[in-house]
Protein backbone atom coordinates (compact mmCIF):
# COMPACT_ATOMS: atom_id res chain seq x y z
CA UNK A 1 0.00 0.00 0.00
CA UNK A 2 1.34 3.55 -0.76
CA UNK A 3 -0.27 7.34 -0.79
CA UNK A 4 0.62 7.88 -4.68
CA UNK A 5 -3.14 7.11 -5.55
CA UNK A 6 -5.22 10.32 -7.16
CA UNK A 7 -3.96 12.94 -9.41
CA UNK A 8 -0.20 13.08 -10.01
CA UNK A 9 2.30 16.35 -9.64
CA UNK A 10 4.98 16.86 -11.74
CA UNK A 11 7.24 19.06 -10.03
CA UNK A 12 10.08 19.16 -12.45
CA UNK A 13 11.42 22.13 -14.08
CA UNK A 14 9.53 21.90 -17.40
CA UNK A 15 6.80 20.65 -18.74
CA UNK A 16 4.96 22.19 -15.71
CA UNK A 17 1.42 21.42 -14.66
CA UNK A 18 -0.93 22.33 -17.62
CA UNK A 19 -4.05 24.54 -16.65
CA UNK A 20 -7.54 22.84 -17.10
CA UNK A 21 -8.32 25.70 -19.06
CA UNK A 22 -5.45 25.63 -20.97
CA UNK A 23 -6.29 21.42 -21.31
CA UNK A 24 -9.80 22.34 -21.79
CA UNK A 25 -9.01 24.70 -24.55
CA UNK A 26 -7.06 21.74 -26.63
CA UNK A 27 -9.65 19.43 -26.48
CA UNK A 28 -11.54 20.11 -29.37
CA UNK A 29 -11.62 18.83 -33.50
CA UNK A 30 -9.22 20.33 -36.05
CA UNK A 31 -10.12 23.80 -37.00
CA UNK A 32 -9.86 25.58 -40.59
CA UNK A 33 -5.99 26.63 -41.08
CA UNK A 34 -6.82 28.49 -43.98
CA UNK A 35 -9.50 30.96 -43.26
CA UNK A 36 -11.84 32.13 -40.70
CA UNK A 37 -11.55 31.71 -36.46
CA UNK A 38 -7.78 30.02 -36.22
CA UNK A 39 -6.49 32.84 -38.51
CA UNK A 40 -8.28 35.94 -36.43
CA UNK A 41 -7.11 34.33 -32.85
CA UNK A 42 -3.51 34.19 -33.86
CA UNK A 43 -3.42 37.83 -35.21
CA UNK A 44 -4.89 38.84 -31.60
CA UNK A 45 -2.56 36.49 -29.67
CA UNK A 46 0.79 38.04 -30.88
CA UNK A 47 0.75 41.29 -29.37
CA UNK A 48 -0.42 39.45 -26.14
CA UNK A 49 2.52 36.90 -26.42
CA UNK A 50 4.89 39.78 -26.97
CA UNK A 51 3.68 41.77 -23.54
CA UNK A 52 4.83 38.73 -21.50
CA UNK A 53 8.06 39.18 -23.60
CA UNK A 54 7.94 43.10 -22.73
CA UNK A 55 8.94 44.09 -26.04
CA UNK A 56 7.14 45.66 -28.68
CA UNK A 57 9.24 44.10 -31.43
CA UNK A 58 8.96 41.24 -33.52
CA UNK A 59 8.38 37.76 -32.67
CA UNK A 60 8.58 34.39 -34.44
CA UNK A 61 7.04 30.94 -33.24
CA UNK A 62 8.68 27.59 -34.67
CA UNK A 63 7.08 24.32 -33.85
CA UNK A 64 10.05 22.92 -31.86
CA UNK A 65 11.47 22.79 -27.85
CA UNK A 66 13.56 25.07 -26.95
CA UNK A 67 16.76 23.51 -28.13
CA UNK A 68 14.61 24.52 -31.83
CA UNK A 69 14.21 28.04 -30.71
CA UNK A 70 18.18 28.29 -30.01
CA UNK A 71 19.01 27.22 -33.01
CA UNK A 72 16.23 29.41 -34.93
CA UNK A 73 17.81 32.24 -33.08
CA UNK A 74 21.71 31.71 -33.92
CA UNK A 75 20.73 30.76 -37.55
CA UNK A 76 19.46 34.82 -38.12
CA UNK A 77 22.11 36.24 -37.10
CA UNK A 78 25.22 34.25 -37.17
CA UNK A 79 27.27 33.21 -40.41
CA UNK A 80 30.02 30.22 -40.18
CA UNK A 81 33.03 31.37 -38.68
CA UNK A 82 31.70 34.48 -37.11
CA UNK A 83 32.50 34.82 -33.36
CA UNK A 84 30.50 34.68 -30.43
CA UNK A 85 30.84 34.60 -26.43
CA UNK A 86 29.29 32.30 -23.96
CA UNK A 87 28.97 33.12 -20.63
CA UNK A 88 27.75 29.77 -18.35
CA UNK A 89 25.93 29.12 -15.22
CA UNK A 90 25.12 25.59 -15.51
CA UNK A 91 24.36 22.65 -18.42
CA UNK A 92 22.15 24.81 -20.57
CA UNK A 93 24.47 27.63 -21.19
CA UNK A 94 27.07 24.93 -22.17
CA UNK A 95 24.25 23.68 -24.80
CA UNK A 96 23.59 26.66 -26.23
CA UNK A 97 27.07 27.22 -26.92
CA UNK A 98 27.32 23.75 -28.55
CA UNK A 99 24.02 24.60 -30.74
CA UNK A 100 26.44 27.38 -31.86
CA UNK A 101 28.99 25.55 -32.76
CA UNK A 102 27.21 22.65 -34.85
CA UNK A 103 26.50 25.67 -36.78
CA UNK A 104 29.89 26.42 -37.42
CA UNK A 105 30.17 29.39 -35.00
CA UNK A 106 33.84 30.28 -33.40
CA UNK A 107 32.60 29.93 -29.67
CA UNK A 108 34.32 31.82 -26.96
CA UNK A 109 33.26 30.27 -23.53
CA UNK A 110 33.76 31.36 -20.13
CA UNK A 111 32.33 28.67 -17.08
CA UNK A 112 31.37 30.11 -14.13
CA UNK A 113 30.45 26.78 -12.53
CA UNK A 114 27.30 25.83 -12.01
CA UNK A 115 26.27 27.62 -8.57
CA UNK A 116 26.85 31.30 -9.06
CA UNK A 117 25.94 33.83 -11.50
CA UNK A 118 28.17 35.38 -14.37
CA UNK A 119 30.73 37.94 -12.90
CA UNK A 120 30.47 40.35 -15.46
CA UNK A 121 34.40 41.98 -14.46
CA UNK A 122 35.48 38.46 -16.50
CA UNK A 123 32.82 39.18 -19.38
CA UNK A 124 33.95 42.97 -19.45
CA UNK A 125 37.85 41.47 -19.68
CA UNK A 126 36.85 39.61 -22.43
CA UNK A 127 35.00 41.92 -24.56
CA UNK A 128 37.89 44.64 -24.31
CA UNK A 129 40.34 42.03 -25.35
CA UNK A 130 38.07 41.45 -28.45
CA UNK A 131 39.47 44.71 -29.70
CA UNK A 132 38.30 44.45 -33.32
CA UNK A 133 35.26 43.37 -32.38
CA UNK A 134 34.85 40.41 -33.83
CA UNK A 135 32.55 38.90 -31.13
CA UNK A 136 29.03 38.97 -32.61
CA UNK A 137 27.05 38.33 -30.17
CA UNK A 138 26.93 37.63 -25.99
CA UNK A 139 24.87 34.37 -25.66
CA UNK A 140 23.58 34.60 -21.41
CA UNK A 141 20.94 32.63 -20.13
CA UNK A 142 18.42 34.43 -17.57
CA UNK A 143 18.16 31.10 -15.84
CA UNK A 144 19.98 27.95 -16.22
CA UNK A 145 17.29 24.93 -16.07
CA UNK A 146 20.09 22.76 -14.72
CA UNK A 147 21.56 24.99 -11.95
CA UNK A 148 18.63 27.13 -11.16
CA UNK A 149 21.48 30.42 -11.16
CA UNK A 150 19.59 33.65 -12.73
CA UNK A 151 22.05 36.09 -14.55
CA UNK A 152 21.99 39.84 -14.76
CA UNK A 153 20.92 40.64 -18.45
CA UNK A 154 20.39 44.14 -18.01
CA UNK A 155 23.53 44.33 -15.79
CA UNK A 156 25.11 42.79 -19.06
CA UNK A 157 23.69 45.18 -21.22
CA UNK A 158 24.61 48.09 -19.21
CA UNK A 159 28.31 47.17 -19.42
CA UNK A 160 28.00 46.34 -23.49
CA UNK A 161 26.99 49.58 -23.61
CA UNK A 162 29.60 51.40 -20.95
CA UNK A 163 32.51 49.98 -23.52
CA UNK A 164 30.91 50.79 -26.50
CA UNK A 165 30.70 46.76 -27.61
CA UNK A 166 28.26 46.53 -30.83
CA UNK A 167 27.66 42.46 -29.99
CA UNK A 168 24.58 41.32 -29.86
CA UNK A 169 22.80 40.29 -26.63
CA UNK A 170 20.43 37.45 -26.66
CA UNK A 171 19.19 35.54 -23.68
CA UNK A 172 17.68 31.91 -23.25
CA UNK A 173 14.37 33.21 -20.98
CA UNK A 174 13.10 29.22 -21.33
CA UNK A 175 13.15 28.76 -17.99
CA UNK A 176 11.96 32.05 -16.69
CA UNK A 177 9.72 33.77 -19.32
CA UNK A 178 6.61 34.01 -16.93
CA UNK A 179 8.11 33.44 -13.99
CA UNK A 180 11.22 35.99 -13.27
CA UNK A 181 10.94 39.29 -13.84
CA UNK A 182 12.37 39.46 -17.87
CA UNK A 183 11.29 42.84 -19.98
CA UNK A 184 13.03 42.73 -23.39
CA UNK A 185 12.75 46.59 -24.43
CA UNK A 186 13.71 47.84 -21.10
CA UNK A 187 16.62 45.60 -20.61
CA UNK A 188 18.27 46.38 -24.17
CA UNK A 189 18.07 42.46 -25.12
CA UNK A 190 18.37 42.40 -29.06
CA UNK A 191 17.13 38.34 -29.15
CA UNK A 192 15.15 36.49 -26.53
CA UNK A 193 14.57 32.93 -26.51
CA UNK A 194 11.58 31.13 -24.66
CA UNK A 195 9.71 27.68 -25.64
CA UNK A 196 5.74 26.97 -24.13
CA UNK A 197 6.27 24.18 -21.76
CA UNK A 198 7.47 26.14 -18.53
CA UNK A 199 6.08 29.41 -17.43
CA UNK A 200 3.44 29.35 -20.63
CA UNK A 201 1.84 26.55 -19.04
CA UNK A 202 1.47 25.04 -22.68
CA UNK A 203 2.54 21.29 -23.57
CA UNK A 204 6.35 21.37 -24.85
CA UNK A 205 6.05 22.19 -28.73
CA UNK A 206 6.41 25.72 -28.98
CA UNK A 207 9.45 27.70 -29.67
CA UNK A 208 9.60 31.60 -29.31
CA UNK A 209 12.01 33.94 -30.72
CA UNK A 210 11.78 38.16 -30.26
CA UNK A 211 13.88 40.16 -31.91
CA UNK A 212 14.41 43.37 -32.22
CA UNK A 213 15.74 46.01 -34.56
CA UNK A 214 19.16 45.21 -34.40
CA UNK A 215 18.76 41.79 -35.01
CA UNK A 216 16.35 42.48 -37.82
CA UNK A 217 19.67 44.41 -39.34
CA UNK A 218 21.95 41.51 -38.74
CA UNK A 219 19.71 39.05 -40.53
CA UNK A 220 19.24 41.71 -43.44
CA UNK A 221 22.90 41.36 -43.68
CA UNK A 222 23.50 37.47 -44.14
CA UNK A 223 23.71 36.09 -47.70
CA UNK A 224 21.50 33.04 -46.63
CA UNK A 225 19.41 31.59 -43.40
CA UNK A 226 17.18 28.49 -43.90
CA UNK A 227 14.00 28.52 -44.87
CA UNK A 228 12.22 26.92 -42.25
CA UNK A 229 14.16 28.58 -39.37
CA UNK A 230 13.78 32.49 -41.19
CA UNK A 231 12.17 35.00 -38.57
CA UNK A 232 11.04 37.50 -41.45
CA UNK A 233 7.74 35.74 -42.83
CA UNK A 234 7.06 34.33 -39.85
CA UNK A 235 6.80 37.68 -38.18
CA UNK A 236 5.66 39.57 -40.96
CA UNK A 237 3.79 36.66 -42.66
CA UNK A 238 1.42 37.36 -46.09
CA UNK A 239 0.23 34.35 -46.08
CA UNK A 240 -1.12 32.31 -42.43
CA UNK A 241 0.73 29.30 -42.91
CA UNK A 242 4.33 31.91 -43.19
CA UNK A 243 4.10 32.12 -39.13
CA UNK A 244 4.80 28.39 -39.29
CA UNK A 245 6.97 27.52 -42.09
CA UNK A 246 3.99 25.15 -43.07
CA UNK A 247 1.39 23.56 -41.10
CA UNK A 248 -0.01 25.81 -38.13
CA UNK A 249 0.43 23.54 -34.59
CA UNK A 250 -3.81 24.34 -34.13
CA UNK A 251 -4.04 22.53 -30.96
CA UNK A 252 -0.70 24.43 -29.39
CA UNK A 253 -2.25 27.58 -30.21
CA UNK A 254 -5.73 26.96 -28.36
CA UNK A 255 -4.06 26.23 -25.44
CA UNK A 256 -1.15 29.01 -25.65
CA UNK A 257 -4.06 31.47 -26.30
CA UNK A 258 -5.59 30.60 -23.09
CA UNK A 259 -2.87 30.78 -21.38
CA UNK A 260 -1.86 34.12 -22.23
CA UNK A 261 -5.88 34.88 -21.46
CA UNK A 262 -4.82 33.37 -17.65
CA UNK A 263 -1.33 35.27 -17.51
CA UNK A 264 -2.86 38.81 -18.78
CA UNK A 265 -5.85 38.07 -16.40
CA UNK A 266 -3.65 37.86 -13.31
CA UNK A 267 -1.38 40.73 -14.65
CA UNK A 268 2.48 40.12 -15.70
CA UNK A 269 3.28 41.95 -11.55
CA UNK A 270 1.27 39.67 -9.87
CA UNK A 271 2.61 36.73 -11.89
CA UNK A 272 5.99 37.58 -10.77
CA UNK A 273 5.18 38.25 -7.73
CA UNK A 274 3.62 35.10 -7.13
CA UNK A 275 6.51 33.01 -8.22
CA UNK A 276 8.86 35.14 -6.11
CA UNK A 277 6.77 34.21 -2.74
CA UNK A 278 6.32 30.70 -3.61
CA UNK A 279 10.25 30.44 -4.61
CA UNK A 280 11.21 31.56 -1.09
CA UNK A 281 8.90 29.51 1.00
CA UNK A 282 10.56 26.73 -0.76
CA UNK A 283 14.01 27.86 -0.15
CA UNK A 284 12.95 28.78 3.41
CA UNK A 285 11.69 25.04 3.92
CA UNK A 286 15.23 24.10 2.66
CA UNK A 287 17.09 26.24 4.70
CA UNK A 288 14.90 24.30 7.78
CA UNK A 289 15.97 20.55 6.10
CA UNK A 290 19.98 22.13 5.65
CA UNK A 291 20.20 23.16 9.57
CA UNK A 292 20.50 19.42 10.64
CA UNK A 293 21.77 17.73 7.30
CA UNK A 294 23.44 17.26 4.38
CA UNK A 295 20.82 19.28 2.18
CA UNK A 296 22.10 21.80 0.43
CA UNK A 297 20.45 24.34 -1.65
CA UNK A 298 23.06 24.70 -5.04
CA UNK A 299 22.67 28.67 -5.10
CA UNK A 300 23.79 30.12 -1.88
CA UNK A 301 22.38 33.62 -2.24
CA UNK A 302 18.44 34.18 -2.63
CA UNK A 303 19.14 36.77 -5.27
CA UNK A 304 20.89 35.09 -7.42
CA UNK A 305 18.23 31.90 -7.85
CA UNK A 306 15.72 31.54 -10.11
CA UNK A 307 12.06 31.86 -9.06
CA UNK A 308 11.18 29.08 -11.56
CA UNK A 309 13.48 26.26 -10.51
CA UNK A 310 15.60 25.34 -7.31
CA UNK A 311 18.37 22.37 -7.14
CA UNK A 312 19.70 20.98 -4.33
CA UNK A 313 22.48 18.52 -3.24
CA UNK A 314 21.39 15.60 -0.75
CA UNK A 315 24.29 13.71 -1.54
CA UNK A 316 24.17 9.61 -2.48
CA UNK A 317 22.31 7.87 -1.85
CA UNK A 318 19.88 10.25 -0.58
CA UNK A 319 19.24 12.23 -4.08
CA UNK A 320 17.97 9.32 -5.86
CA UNK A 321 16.63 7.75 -3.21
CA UNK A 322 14.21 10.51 -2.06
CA UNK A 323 13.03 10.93 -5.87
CA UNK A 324 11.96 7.64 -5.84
CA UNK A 325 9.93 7.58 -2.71
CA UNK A 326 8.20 11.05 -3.35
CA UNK A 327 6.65 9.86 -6.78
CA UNK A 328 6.35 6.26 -5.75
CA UNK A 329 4.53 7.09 -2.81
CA UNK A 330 3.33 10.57 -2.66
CA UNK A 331 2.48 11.07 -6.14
CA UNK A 332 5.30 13.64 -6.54
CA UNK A 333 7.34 13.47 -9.56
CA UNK A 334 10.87 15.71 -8.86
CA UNK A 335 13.43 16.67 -11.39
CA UNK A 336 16.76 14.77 -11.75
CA UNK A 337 19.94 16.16 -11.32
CA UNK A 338 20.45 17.28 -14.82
CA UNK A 339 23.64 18.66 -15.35
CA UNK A 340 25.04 18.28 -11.81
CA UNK A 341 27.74 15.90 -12.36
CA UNK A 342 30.43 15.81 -9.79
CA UNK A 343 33.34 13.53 -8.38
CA UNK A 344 32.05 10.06 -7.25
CA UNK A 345 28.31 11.38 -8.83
CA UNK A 346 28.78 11.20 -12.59
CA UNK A 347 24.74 11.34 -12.97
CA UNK A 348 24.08 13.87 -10.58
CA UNK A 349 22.10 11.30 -8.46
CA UNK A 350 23.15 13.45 -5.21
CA UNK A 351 20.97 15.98 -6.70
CA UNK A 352 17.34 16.67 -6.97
CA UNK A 353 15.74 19.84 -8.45
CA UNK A 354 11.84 21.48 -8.32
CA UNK A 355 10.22 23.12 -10.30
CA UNK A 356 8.04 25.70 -9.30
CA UNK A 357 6.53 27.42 -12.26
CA UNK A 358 3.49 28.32 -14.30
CA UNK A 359 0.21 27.31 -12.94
CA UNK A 360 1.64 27.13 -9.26
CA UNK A 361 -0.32 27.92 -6.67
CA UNK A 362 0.00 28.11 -1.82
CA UNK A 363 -1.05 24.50 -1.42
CA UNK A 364 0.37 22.62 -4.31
CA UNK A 365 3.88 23.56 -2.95
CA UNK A 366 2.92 22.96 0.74
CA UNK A 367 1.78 19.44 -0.89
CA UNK A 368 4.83 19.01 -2.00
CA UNK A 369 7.26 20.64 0.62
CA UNK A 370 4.99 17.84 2.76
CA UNK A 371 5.78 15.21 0.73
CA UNK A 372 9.41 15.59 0.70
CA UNK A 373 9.45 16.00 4.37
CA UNK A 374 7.51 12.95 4.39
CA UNK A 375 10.28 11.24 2.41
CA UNK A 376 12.94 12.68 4.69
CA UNK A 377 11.44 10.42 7.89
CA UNK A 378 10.87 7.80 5.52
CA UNK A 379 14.51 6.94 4.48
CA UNK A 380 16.20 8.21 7.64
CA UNK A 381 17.63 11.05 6.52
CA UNK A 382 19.12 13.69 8.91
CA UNK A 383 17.40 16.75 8.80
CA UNK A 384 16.17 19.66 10.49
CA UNK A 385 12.39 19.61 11.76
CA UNK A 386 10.20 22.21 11.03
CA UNK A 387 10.47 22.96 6.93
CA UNK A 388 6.55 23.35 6.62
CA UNK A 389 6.06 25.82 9.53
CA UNK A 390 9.16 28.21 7.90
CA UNK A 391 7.30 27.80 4.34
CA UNK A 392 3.85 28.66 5.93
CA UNK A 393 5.51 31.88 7.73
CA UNK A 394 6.69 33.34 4.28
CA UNK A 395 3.90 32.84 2.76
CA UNK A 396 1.73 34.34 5.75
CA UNK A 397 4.02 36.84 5.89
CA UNK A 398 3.04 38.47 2.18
């Protein structure tokens, strides 16, 4: 006998839990592609997609993940051989700059490990070396899925612009569009990357790309981008199916649409600030579990995690261990330690991450901070008493 029975909760960073109205939405027969309702939603959605974006540029959707929606990006703007820089926090920053380099890109990486943010004295070093300027473009991801570390984009831009650098700057917002505070315009990001499955609450399938005007003039000048990944009639489209290289993904777009109805209806604020309370009862719970234990939480300071994902070390053969007994017997479904390799832990199996974004609301992470502590007396593991009480207090507390 076990607790598991009744509806499941996957708590991993991406896909999230997907609305019932955003389920609901779906669950109807193929529309028209050509003509009539599908065609009129779309052309209202856009602008709406773009305010969660905060820019009031272009934007391009691809069906594809995210890995897609790098790809789309670096193929508008990049030509073989021409130079970019990588700054990483963590597994996903390290794939984009692959990505980059499949397309023939001369990558320029600096790692910053996996549990702190970028420190942009190294970046500035690095972009006054490149005194020809020959770096293209400054790939940064707002939040690293694997590490849960959130950068400083505008802090990036802000130093592009003190030394008079004419790189691009594009950021991977996959796993915080939604969820962290991100606005496009405001922050001088030229490219911004984002897929449906986290913080859109939509099933994984969508790939966004906004760009703005000076990556509209770096795409103007290369002598060829492929057709299916081109921005430009997908974002300025004559015909419908241009916005999709071919077949519109109908079913996507019901649910995306009300989604964006759900974000717009709480208001883009109140979105973040829901994430940000929900983020620190959860670290607050951890902090309780770390004072009498070997849980750690892998970001030491609050500001620099993500409010859409949180990983933690437990160690072997806790990590794994507690995974297994939260979904097996709870119903709980936790991430994996993706990306969190370390000596003696190839697979990260010392680590466990959650994900707490999207459709995320008081007592689905108080079900889950319960089940975890559940786990904890379960298997025996040392830890200190009173994680629910500390969550409960910051959530009282605002």
């Amino acid at each position: 006998m076990n607790l598991s029975y009744g509806r499941p909760y996957l708590a991993i960073p991406g896909p999230s839990v997907m609305p019932d109205e955003v389920l609901r939405a779906m669950h109807r027969a193929s529309p028209n592609i050509y003509e009539g309702a599908l065609i009129d939603m779309v052309a209202g959605m856009m602008p709406d997609l773009k305010r969660v974006a905060g820019t009031v540029h272009d934007a391009a959707i691809y069906i594809s993940n995210g890995h897609g929606a790098w790809e789309a990006a670096l193929s508008n703007v990049l030509a073989p051989g021409d130079r970019i820089l990588v700054p990483a926090t963590g597994r996903f920053g390290h794939g984009w700059a692959e990505m980059a380099d499949g397309l023939g890109a001369d990558t320029q990486l600096i790692d910053f490990g996996r549990n702190r943010p970028f420190d942009l004295n190294r970046i500035e070093e690095a972009l006054r070396a490149d005194k020809d300027h020959r770096i293209k473009a400054v790939l940064a991801s707002h939040v690293d899925t694997s590490s849960g570390v959130r950068n400083d984009i505008a802090g990036l831009r802000k130093l592009l612009d003190q030394i008079g650098h004419p790189a691009l700057l594009m950021a991977d917002c996959i796993a915080s569009l939604a969820c962290d505070r991100f606005e496009m315009d405001a922050w001088g990001v030229d490219v911004t990357v984002a897929a449906s499955q986290k913080g859109l609450m939509t099933p994984p399938g969508l790939g966004f790309v906004f760009f703005g005007p000076r990556a509209a003039e770096a795409r103007a000048g290369l002598d060829r981008v492929s057709r299916y990944w081109d921005w430009t009639p997908r974002a300025n489209p004559e015909m419908f199916y241009q916005y999709f290289g071919g077949t519109a993904p109908t079913h996507h777009l019901f649910g995306l649409r009300a989604a964006l109805d759900m974000i717009h209806a709480e208001g883009i604020d109140h979105v973040w600030r829901r994430h940000d309370v929900l983020a620190r009862a959860i670290w607050a719970a951890a902090d309780t579990w770390a004072s009498d234990g070997p849980l750690r939480l892998n970001v030491a300071d609050p500001d620099h995690r993500a409010r859409s994902v949180t990983s933690l070390r437990l160690g072997l053969p806790y990590g794994a261990q507690l995974r297994d007994w939260v979904e097996t017997n709870a119903g709980v479904t936790l991430g994996i330690g993706l990306g969190m390799s370390e000596d003696g832990d190839p697979q990260g199996r010392g680590f466990f991450r959650i994900g707490h974004m999207g459709h995320l609301n008081a007592h689905m992470v108080l079900g889950m901070l319960g089940s975890i502590d559940t786990a904890f007396k379960a298997l025996n593991v040392p830890h200190g008493r009173g994680a629910l009480d500390a969550a409960a207090t910051v959530m009282a507390q605002d």
